[in-house]
Protein backbone atom coordinates (compact mmCIF):
# COMPACT_ATOMS: atom_id res chain seq x y z
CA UNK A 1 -7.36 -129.88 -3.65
CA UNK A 2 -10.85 -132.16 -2.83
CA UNK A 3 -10.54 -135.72 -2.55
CA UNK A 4 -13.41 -137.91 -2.22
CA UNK A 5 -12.64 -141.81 -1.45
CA UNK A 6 -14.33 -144.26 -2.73
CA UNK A 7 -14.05 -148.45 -3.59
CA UNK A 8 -12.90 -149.80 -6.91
CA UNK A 9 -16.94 -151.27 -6.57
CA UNK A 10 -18.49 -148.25 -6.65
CA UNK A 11 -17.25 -147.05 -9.96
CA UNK A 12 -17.05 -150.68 -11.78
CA UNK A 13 -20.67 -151.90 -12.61
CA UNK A 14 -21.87 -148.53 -12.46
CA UNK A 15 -21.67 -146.44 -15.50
CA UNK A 16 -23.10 -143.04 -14.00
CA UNK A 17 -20.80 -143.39 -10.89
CA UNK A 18 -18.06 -141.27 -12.95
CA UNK A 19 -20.29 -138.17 -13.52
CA UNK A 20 -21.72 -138.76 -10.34
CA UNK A 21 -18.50 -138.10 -8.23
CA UNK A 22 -17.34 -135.26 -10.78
CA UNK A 23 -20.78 -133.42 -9.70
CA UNK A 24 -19.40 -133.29 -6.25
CA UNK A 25 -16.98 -130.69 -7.06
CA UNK A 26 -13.56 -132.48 -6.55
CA UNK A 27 -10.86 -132.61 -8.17
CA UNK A 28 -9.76 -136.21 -7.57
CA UNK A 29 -10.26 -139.61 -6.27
CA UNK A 30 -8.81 -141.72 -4.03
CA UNK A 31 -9.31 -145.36 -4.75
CA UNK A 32 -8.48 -147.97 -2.86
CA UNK A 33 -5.89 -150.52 -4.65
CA UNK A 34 -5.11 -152.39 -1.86
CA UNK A 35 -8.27 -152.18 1.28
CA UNK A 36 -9.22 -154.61 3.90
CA UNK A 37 -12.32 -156.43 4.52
CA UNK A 38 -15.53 -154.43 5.07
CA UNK A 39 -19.51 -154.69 4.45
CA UNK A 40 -20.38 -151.91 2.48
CA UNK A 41 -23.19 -150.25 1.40
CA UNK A 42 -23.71 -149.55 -2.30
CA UNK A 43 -26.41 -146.95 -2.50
CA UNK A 44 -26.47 -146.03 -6.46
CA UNK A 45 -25.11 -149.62 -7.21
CA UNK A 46 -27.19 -150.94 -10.14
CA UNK A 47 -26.63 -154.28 -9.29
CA UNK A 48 -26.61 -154.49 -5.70
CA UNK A 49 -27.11 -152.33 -2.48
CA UNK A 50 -24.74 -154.60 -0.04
CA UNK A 51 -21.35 -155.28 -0.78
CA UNK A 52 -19.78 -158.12 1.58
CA UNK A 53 -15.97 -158.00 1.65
CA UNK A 54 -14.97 -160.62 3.19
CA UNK A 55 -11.04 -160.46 2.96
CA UNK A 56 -8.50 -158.02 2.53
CA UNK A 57 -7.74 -157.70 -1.51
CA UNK A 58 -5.49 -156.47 -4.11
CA UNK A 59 -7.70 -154.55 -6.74
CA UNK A 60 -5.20 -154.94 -9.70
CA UNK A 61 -4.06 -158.08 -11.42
CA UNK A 62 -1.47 -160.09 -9.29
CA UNK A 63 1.37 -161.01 -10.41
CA UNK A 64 3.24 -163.63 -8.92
CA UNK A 65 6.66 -163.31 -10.16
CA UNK A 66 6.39 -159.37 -8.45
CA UNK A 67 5.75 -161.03 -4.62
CA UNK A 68 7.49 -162.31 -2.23
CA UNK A 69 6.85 -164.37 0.86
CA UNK A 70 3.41 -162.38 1.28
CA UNK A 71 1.46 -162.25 -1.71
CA UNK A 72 -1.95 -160.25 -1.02
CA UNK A 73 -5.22 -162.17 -2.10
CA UNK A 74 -7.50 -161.31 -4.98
CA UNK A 75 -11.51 -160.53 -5.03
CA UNK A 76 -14.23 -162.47 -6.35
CA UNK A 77 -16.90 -159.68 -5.10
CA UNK A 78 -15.65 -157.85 -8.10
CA UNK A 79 -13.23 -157.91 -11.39
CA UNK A 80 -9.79 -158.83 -10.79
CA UNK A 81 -8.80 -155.76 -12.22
CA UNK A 82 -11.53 -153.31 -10.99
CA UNK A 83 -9.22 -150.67 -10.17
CA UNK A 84 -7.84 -149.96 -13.39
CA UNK A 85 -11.51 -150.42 -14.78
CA UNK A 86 -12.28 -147.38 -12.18
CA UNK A 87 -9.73 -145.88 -13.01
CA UNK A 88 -10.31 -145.56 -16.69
CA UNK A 89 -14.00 -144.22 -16.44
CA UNK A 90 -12.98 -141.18 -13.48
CA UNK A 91 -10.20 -140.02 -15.78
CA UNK A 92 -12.59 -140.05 -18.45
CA UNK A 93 -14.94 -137.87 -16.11
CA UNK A 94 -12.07 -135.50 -15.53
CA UNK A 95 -10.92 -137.04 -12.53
CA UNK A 96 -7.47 -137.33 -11.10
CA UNK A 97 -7.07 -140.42 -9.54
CA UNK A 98 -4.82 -141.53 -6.15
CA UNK A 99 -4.37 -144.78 -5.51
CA UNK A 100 -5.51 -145.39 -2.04
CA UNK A 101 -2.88 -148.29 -0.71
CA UNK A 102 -3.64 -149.59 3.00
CA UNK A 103 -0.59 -151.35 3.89
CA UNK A 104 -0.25 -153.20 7.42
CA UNK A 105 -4.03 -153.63 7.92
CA UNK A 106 -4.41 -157.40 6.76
CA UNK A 107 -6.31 -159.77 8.60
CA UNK A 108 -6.22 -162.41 5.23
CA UNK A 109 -2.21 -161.98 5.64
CA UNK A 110 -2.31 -161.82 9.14
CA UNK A 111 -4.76 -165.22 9.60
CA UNK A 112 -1.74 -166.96 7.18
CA UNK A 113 0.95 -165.51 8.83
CA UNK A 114 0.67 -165.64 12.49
CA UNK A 115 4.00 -165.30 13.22
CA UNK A 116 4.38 -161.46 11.69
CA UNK A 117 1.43 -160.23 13.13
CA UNK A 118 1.58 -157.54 16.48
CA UNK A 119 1.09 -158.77 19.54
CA UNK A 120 0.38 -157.42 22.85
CA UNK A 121 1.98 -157.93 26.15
CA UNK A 122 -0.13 -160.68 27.19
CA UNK A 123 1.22 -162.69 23.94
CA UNK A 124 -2.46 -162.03 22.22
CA UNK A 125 -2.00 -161.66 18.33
CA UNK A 126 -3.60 -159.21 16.63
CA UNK A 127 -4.35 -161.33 13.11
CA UNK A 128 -5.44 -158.20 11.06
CA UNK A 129 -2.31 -156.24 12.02
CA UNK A 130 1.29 -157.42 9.97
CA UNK A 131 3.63 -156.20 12.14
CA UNK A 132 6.48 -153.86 10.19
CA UNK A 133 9.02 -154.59 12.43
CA UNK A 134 9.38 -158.35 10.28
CA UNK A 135 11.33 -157.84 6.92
CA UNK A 136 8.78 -159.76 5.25
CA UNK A 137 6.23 -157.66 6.19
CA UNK A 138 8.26 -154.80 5.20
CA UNK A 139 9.00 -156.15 2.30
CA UNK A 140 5.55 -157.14 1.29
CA UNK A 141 4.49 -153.21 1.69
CA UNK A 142 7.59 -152.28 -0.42
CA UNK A 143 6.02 -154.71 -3.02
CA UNK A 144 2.84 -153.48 -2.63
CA UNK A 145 3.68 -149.33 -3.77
CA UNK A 146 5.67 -150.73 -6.38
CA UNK A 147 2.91 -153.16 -7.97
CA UNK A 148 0.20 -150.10 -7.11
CA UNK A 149 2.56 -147.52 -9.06
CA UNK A 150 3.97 -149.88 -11.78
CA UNK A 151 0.33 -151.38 -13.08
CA UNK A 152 -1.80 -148.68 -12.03
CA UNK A 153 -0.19 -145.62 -12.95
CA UNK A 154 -2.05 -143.48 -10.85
CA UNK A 155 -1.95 -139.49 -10.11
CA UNK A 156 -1.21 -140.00 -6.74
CA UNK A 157 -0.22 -142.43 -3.99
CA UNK A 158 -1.90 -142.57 -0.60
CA UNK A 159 -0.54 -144.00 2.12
CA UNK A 160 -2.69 -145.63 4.90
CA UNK A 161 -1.76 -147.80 8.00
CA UNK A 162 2.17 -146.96 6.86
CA UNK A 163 3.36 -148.25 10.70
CA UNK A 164 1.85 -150.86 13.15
CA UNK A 165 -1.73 -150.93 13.75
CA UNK A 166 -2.97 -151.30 17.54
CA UNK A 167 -5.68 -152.52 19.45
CA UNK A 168 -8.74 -150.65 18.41
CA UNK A 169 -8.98 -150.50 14.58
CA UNK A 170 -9.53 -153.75 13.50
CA UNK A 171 -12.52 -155.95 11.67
CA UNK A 172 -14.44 -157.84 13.99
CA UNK A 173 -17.68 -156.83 16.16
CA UNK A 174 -15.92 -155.16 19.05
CA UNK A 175 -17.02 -156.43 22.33
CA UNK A 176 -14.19 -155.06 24.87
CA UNK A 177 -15.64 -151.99 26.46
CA UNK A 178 -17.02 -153.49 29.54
CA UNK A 179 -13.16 -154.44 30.40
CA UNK A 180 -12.31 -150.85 30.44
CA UNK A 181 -8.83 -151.61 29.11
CA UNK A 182 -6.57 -148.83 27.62
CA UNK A 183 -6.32 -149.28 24.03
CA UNK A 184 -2.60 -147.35 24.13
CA UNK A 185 -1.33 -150.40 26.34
CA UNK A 186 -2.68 -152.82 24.58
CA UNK A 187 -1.19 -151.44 21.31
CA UNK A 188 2.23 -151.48 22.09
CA UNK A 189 3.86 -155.26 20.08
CA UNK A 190 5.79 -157.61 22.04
CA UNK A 191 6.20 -159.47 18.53
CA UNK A 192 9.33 -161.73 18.64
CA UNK A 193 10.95 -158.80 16.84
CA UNK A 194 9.54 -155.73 18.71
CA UNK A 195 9.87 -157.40 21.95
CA UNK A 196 14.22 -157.30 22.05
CA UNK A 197 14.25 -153.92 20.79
CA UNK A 198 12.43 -152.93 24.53
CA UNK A 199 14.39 -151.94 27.50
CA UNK A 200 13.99 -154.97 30.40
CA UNK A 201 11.14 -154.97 32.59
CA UNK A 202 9.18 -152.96 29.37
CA UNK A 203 6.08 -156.05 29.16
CA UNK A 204 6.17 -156.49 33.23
CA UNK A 205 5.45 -153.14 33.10
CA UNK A 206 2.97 -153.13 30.85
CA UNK A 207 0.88 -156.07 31.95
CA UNK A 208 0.70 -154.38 35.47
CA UNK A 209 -0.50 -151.64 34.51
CA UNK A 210 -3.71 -153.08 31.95
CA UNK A 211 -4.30 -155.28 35.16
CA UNK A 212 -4.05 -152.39 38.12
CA UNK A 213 -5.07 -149.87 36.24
CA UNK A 214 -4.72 -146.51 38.44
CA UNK A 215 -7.47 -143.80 38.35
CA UNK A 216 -5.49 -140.26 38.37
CA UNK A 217 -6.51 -138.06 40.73
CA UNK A 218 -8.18 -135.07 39.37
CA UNK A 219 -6.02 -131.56 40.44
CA UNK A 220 -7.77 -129.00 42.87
CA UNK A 221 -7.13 -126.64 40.45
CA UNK A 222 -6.12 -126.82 36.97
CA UNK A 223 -2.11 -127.47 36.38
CA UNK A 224 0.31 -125.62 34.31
CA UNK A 225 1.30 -128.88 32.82
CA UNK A 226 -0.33 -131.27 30.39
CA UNK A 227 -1.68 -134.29 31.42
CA UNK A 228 0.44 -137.74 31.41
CA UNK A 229 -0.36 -140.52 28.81
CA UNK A 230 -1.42 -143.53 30.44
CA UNK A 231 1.70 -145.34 28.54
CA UNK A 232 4.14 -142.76 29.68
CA UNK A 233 2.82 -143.67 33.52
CA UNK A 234 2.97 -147.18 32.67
CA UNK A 235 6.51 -147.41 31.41
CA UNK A 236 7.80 -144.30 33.75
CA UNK A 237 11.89 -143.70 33.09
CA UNK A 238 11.74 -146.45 29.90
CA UNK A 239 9.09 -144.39 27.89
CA UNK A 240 11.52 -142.41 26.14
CA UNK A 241 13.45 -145.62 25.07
CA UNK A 242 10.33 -147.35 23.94
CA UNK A 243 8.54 -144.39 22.06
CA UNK A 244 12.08 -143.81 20.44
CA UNK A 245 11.88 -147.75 19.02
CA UNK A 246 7.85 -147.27 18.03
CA UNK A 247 8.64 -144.04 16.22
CA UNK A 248 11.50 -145.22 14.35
CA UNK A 249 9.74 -148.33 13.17
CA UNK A 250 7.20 -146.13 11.29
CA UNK A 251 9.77 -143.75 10.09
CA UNK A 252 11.83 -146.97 9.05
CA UNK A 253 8.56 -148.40 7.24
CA UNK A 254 7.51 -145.03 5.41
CA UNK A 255 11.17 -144.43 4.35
CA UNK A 256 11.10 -147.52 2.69
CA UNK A 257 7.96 -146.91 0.57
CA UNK A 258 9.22 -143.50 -0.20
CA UNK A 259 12.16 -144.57 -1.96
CA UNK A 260 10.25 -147.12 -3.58
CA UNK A 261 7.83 -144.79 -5.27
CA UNK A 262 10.50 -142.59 -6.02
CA UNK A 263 12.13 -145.03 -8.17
CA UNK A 264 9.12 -146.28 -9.80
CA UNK A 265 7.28 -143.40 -10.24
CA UNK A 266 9.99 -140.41 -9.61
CA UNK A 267 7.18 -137.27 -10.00
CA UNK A 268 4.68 -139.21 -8.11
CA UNK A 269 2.70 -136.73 -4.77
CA UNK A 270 2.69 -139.27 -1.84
CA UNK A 271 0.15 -138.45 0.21
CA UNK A 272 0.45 -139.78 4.49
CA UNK A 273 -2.11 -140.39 7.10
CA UNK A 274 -0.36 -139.43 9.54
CA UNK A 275 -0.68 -138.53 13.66
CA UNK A 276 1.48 -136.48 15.37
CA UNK A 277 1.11 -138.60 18.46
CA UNK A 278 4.19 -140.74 18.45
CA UNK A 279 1.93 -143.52 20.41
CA UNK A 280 -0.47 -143.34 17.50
CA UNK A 281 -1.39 -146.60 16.17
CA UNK A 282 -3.45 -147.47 13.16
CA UNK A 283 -4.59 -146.32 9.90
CA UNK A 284 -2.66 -143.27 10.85
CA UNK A 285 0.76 -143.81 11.75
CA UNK A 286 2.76 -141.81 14.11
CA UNK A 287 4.85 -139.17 12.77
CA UNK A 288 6.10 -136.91 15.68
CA UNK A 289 8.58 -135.11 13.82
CA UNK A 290 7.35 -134.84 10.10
CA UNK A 291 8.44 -136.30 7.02
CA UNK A 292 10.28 -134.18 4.41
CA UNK A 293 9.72 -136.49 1.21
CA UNK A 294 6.07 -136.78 1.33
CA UNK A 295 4.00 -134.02 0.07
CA UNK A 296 0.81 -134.18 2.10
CA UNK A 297 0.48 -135.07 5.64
CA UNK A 298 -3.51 -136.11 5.98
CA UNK A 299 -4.60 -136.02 9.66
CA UNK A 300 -7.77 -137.87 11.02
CA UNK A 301 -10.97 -135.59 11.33
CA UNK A 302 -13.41 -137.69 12.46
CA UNK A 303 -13.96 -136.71 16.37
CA UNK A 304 -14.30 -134.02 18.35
CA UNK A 305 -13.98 -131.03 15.85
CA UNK A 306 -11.13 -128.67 18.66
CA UNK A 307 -9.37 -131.59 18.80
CA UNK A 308 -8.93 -132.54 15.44
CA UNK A 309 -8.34 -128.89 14.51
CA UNK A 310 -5.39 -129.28 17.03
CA UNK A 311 -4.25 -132.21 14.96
CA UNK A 312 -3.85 -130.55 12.09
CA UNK A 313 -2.39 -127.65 13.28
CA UNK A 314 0.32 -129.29 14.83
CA UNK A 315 0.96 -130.85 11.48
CA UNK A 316 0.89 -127.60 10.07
CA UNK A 317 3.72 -126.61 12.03
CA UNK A 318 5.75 -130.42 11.03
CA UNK A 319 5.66 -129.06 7.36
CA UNK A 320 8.65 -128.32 5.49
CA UNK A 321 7.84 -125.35 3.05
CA UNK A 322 5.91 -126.81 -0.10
CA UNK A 323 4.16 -129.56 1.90
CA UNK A 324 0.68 -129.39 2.36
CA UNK A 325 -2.09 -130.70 5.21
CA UNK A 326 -4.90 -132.38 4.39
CA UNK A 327 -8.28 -132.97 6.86
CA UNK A 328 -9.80 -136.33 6.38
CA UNK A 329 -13.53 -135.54 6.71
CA UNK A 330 -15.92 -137.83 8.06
CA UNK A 331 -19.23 -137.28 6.38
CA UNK A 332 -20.94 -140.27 7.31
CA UNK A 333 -23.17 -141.18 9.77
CA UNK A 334 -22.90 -140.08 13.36
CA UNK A 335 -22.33 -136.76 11.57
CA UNK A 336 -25.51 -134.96 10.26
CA UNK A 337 -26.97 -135.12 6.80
CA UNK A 338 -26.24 -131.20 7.03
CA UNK A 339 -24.86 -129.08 3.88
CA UNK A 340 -24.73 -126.30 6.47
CA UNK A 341 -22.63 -127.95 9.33
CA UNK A 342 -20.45 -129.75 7.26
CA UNK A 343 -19.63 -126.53 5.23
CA UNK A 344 -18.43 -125.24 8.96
CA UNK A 345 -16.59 -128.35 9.69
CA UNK A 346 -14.51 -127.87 6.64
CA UNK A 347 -14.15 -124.24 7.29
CA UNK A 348 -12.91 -125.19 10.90
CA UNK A 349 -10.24 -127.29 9.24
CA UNK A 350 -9.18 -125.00 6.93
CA UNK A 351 -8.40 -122.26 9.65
CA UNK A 352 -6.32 -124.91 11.10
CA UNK A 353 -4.11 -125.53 8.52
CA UNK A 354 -5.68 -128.09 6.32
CA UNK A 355 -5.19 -126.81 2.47
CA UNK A 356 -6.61 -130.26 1.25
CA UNK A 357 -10.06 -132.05 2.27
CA UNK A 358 -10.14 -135.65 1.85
CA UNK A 359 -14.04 -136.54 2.33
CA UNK A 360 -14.99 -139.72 3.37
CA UNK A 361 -16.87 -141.59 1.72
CA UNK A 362 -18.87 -140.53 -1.80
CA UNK A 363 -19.19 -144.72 -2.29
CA UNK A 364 -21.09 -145.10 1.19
CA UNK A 365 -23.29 -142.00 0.84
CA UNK A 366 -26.88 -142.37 0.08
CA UNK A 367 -28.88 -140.00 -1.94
CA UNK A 368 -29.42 -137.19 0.41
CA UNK A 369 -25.84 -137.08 2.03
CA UNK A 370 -24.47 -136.97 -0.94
CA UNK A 371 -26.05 -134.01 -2.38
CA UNK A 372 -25.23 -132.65 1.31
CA UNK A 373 -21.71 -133.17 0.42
CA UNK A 374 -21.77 -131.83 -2.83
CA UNK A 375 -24.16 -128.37 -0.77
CA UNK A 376 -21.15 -128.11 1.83
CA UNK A 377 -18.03 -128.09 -0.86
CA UNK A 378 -19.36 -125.53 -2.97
CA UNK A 379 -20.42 -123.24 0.30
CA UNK A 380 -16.94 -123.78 0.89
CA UNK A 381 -15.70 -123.13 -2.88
CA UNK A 382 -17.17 -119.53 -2.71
């Protein structure tokens, strides 16, 4: 299967949008229901050609009766209901749609809520990051699916920032490099709920080591054995105790949502971002030892092409039989407008396991990219 993403935006306002993204060559959409706040650019938009976003939203109708303590926010950029309105004209085009659901990234929630946001060792909150260790915030997700599934009946369900988000994807201009700090440290939540679930000394620990940070030494020659995480250094004998507590609140979270959509929607295919890493943090949540009840595991594919290869090979080898991997293409800028290179990319990834491309983004893509998209998926189609 091809996915392209795209915003509720780029399809709503835009009659030839549909046909557009059916051109491409996929065989679905993913469409953000739920999405944080952004800028984005709007390149076949006939009303506009910059998009500010300047919360996180709920693209269907809300209502309140179906929330709880957290009640997502609505848009006024676009139509209260401009999912379903996108929805509508790509099935029309012979789309599939999946409803692309981003789940703990929140800043709007996270500004109103301080108290259920992460924090790191230091105390700092992290306002764009609801912190699933809260019920609330738990709950709220759990909300979320079912509102997604029950008014938007879509094809599919994707599931993105299913687990605590860390230091480095968030919304603001980032201006932290110069402090050299190590975004793993500064991921790990000392929330009033993480923080009990540690082993003692776990934050002591942690502070020290974002303040005396230690430069390894580089081997003579190169060693048999792989190199150790900065957090498993930091923490020493209580990593295994607090990687145990980080994976299980992700598992904990995404088993949640799974039974959810299984009640609501029973035949639904959940799709996961997902990282095998179990000290990833972010839009793709750790999952170190698979997850049986989802049918695709998506992994991130927007570095260093060996390394993301690696990804997705190792969650090739997490699948149970049936279950699928999926390579979420960056085809966006700093990658080249190249049909050519791309086409290789995807080839890469498909070598590695990845039976599903998820290309990012056919909203953002101007003109020329796009038809470089469309160039590298049918190279790849052949």
């Amino acid at each position: 299967m091809r996915i392209a993403y795209a915003y509720p935006w780029d399809i709503a306002g835009d009659p030839a949008a549909p046909d557009r993204l059916a051109a491409l060559g996929v065989d679905a959409v993913a469409l953000a229901a739920s999405y944080h706040s952004t800028r984005a650019a709007t390149p076949f938009h006939p009303a506009h050609r910059i998009l500010d976003v300047p919360h996180s939203a709920f693209y269907l109708s809300i209502r309140p009766a179906a929330w709880g303590r957290l009640t997502p926010a609505a848009p006024s950029w676009t139509a209260p209901d401009a999912y379903l309105v996108a929805q509508d004209a790509l099935r029309r085009a012979g789309l599939r749609v999946h409803a692309w659901t981003v789940l703990t990234h929140n800043a709007h929630l996270g500004g109103a809520h301080p108290d259920l946001v992460v924090r790191n060792a230091f105390g700092d909150p992290y306002p764009y990051a609801l912190c699933p260790a809260f019920e609330d915030v738990v709950d709220y997700c759990s909300r979320l699916v079912h509102e997604v599934l029950t008014a938007g009946e879509p094809d599919g369900l994707i599931l993105e920032g299913c687990g605590p988000m860390g230091f480095s994807h968030q919304g603001v201009h980032e201006k932290t490099s110069g402090a050299d700090y190590d975004a793993d440290l500064l991921s790990l939540c000392f929330c009033t709920a993480c923080a009990p679930g540690y082993p003692e000394g776990t934050q002591a620990r942690i502070r020290t080591a974002i303040d005396t940070p230690i430069t390894p030494e580089r081997p003579a020659s190169p060693s048999p054995e792989p190199p150790v995480s900065p957090i498993d250094a930091a923490l020493g004998p209580l990593a295994d105790e607090v990687r145990a507590a980080r994976v299980s609140l992700s598992a904990s979270l995404r088993t949640r949502l799974i039974a959810t959509a299984h009640e609501v929607a029973p035949n639904i295919p959940i799709t996961l971002h997902a990282n095998p890493d179990p000290w990833a943090t972010g839009p793709f949540a750790a999952l170190p030892t698979g997850e049986p009840e989802a049918d695709v595991l998506v992994g991130n594919c927007w570095g260093d092409p060996a390394k993301d290869a690696a990804r997705l090979s190792h969650l090739r080898d997490l699948c149970t039989p049936g279950q699928r991997v999926g390579a979420y293409v960056l085809a966006l800028p700093p990658r080249p407008t190249d049909a050519t290179a791309l086409a290789e990319l995807l080839t890469t990834y498909a070598k590695a396991g990845a039976s599903e491309i998820h290309l990012y983004h056919a909203g953002l893509a101007g003109p020329e990219r796009l038809a470089a998209m469309t160039a590298a998926l049918r190279q790849t189609n052949q």
